[in-house]
N, C-alpha and C. Protein backbone atom coordinates (compact mmCIF):
# COMPACT_ATOMS: atom_id res chain seq x y z
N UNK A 1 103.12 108.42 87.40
CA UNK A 1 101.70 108.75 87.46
C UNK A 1 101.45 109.95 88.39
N UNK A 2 102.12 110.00 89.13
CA UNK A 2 101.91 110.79 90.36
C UNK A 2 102.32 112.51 90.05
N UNK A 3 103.61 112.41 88.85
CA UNK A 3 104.36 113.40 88.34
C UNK A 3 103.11 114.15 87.54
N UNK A 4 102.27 113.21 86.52
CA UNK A 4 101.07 113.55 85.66
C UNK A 4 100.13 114.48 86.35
N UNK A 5 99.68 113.53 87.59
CA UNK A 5 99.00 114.08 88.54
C UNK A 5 99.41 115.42 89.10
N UNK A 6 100.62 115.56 89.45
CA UNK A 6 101.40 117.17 90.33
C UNK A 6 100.69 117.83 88.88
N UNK A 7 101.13 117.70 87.70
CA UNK A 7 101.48 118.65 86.64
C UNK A 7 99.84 119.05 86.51
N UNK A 8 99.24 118.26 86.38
CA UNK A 8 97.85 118.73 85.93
C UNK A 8 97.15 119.60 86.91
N UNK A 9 97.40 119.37 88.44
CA UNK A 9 96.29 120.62 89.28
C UNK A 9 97.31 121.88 89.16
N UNK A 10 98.73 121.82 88.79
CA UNK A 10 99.70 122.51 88.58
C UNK A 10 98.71 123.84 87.55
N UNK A 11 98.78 122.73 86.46
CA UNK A 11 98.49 123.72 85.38
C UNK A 11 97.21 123.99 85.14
N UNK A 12 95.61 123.11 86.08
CA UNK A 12 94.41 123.76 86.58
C UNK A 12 94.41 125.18 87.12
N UNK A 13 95.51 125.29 87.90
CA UNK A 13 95.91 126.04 88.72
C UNK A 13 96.38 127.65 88.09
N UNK A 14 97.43 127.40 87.21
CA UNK A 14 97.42 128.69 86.45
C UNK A 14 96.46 129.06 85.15
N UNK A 15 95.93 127.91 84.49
CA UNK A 15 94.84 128.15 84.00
C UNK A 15 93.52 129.29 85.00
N UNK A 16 93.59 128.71 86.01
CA UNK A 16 92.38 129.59 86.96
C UNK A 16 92.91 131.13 87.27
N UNK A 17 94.01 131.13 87.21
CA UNK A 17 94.53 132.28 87.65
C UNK A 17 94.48 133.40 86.17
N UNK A 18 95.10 132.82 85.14
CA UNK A 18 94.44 133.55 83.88
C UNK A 18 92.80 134.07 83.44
N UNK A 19 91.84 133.02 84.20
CA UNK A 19 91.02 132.72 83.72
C UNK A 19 90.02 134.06 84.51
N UNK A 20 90.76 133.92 85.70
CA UNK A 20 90.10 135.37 86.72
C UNK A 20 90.66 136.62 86.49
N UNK A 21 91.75 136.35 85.53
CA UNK A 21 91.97 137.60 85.05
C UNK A 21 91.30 138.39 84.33
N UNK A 22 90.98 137.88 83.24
CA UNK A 22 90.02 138.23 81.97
C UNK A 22 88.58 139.15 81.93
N UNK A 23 87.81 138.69 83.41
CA UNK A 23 87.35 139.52 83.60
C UNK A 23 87.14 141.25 83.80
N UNK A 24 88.71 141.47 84.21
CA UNK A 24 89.05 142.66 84.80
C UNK A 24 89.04 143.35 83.26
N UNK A 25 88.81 142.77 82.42
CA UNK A 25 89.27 143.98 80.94
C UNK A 25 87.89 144.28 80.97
N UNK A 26 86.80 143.85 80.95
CA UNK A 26 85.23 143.73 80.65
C UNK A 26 84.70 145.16 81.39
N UNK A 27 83.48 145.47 81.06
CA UNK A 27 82.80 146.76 81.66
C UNK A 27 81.86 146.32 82.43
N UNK A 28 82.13 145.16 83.44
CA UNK A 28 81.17 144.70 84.46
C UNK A 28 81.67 145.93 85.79
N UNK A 29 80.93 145.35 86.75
CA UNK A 29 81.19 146.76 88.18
C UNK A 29 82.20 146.08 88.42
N UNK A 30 83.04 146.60 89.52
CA UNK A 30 83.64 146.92 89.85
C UNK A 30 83.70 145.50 91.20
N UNK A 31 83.00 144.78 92.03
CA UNK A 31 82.20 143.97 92.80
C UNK A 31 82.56 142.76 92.01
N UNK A 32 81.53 142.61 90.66
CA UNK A 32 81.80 141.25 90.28
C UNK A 32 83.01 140.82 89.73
N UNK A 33 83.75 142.20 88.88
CA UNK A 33 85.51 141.87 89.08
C UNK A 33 86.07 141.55 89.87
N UNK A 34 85.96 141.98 91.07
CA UNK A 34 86.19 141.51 92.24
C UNK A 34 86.00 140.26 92.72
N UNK A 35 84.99 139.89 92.68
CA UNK A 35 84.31 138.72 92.93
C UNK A 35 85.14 137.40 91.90
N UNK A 36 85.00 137.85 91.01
CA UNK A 36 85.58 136.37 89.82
C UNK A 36 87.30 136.26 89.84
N UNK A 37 87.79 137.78 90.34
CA UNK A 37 88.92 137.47 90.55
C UNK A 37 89.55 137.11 91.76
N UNK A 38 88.97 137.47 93.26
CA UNK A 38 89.45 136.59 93.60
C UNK A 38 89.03 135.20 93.86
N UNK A 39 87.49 134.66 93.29
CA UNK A 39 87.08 133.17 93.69
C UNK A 39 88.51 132.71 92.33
N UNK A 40 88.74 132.89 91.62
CA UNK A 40 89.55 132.61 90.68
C UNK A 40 90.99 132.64 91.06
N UNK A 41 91.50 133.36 91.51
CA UNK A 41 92.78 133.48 92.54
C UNK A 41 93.33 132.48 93.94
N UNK A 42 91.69 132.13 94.24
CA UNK A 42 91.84 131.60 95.51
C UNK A 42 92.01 129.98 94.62
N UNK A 43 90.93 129.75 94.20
CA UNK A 43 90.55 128.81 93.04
C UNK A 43 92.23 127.64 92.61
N UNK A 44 92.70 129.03 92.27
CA UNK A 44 94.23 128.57 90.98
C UNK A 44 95.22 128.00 91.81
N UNK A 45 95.52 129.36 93.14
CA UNK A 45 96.54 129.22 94.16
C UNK A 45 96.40 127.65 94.99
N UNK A 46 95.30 127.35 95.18
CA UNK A 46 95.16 126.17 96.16
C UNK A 46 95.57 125.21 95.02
N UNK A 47 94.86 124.76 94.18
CA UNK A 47 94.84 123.92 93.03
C UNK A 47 96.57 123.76 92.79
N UNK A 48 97.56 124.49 92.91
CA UNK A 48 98.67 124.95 92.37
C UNK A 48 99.57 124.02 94.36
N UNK A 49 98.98 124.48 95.04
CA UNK A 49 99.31 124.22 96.37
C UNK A 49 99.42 122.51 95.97
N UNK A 50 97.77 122.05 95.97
CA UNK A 50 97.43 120.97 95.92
C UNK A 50 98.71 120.00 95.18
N UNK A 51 99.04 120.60 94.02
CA UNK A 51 99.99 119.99 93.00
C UNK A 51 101.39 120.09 93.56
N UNK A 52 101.50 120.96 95.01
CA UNK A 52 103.13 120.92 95.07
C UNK A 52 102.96 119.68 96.14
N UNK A 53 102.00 119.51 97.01
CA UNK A 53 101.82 118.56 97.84
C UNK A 53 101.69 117.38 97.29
N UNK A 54 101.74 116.96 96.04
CA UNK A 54 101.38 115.26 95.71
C UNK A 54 102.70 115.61 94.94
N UNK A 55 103.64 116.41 94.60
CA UNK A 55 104.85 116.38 94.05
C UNK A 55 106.10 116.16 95.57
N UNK A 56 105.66 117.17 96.26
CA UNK A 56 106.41 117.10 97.30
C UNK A 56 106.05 116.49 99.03
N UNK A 57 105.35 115.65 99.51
CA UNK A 57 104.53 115.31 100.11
C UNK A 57 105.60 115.20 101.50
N UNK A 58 106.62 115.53 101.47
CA UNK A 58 107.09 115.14 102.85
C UNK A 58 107.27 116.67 103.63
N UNK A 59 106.64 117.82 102.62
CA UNK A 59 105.97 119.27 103.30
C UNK A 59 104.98 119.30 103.75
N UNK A 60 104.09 118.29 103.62
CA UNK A 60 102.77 118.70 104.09
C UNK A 60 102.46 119.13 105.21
N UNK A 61 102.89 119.62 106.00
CA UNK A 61 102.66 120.90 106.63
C UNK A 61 102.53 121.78 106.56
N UNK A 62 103.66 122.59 105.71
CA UNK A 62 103.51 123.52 105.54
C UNK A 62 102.14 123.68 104.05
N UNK A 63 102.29 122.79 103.51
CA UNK A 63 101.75 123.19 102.06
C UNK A 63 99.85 123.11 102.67
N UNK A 64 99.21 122.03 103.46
CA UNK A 64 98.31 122.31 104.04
C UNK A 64 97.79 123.52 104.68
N UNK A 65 98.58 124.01 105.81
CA UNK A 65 98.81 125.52 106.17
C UNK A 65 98.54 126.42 105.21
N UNK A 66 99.46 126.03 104.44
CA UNK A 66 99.00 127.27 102.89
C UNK A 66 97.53 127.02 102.29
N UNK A 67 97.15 126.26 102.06
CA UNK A 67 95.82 125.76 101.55
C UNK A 67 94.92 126.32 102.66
N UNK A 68 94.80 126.26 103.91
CA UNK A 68 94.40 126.63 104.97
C UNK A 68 93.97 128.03 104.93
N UNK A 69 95.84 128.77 105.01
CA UNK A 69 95.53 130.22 104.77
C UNK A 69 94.71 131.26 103.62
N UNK A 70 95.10 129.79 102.57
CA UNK A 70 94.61 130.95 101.56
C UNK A 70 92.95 131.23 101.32
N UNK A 71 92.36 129.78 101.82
CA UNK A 71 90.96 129.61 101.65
C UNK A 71 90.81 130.54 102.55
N UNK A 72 91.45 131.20 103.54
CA UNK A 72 91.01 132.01 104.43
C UNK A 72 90.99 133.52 103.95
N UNK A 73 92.32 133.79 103.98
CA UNK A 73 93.11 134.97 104.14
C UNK A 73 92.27 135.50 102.33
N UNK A 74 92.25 134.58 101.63
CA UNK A 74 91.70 135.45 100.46
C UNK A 74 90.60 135.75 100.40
N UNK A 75 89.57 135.25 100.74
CA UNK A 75 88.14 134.98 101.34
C UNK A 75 87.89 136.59 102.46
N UNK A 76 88.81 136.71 102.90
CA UNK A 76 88.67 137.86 103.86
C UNK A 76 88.67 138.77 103.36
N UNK A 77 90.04 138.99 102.51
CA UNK A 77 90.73 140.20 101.76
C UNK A 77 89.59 141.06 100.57
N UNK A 78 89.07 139.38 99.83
CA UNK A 78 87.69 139.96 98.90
C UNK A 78 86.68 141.15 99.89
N UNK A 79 85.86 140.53 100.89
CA UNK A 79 85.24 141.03 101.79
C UNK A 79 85.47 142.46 101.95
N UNK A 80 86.98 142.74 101.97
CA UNK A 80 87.22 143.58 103.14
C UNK A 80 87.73 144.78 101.92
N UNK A 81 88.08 144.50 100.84
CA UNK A 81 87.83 145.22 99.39
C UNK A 81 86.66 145.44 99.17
N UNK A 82 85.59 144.39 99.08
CA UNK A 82 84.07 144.96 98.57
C UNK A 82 83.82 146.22 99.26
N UNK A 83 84.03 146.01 100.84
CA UNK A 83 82.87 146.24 101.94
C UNK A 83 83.71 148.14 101.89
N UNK A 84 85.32 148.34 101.48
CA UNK A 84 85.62 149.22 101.21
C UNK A 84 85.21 150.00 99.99
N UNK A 85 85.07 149.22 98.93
CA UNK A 85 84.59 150.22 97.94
C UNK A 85 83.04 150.38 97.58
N UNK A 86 82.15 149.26 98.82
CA UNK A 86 80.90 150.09 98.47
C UNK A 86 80.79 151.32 99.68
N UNK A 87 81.75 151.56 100.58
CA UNK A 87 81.51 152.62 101.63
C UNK A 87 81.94 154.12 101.11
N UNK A 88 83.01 153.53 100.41
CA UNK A 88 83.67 154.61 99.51
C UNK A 88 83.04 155.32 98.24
N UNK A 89 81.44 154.54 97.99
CA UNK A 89 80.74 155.31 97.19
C UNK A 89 79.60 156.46 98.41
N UNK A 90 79.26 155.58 99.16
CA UNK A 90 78.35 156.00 99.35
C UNK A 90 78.65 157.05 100.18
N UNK A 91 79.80 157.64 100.22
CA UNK A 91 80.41 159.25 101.54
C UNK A 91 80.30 160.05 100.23
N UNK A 92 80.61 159.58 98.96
CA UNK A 92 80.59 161.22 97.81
C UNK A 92 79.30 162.35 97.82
């Protein structure tokens, strides 16, 4: 049951990661690509985390940590992309 369980946030997980892709082909700005890909990235990666931790549970340290970082570290990275390419319009 537990194997069912790993496999499914497993494959929530790269489902989300495809799913934030798709956007990037579209003629939306530049921001909300941004935006859907990485809430979608952050989204897949944890979900994918989540599934190695109920597969492998005697990591949970480290695999928490990762869940930790990424809600972080990706959360920032979006930010710190937006906040660059709306500065980078407005010097032309």
């Amino acid at each position: 049951m537990l194997d069912i369980l790993s496999y499914t946030f497993i494959g929530i997980g790269i489902v989300f990661w495809f799913w934030g892709t798709f956007p990037l082909l579209g003629k939306r700005s530049v921001l909300f690509k941004l935006h859907s890909l990485s809430v979608a990235d952050t989204l897949g990666s944890m979900s994918i985390t989540v599934g190695l931790l109920i597969k492998i549970p005697n990591e949970w340290p480290l695999l928490v940590l990762a869940i930790i970082s990424l809600a972080i570290w990706n959360t920032v990275l979006g930010y710190v992309l937006a906040y660059c390419s709306t500065t980078g319009r407005s010097n032309e």
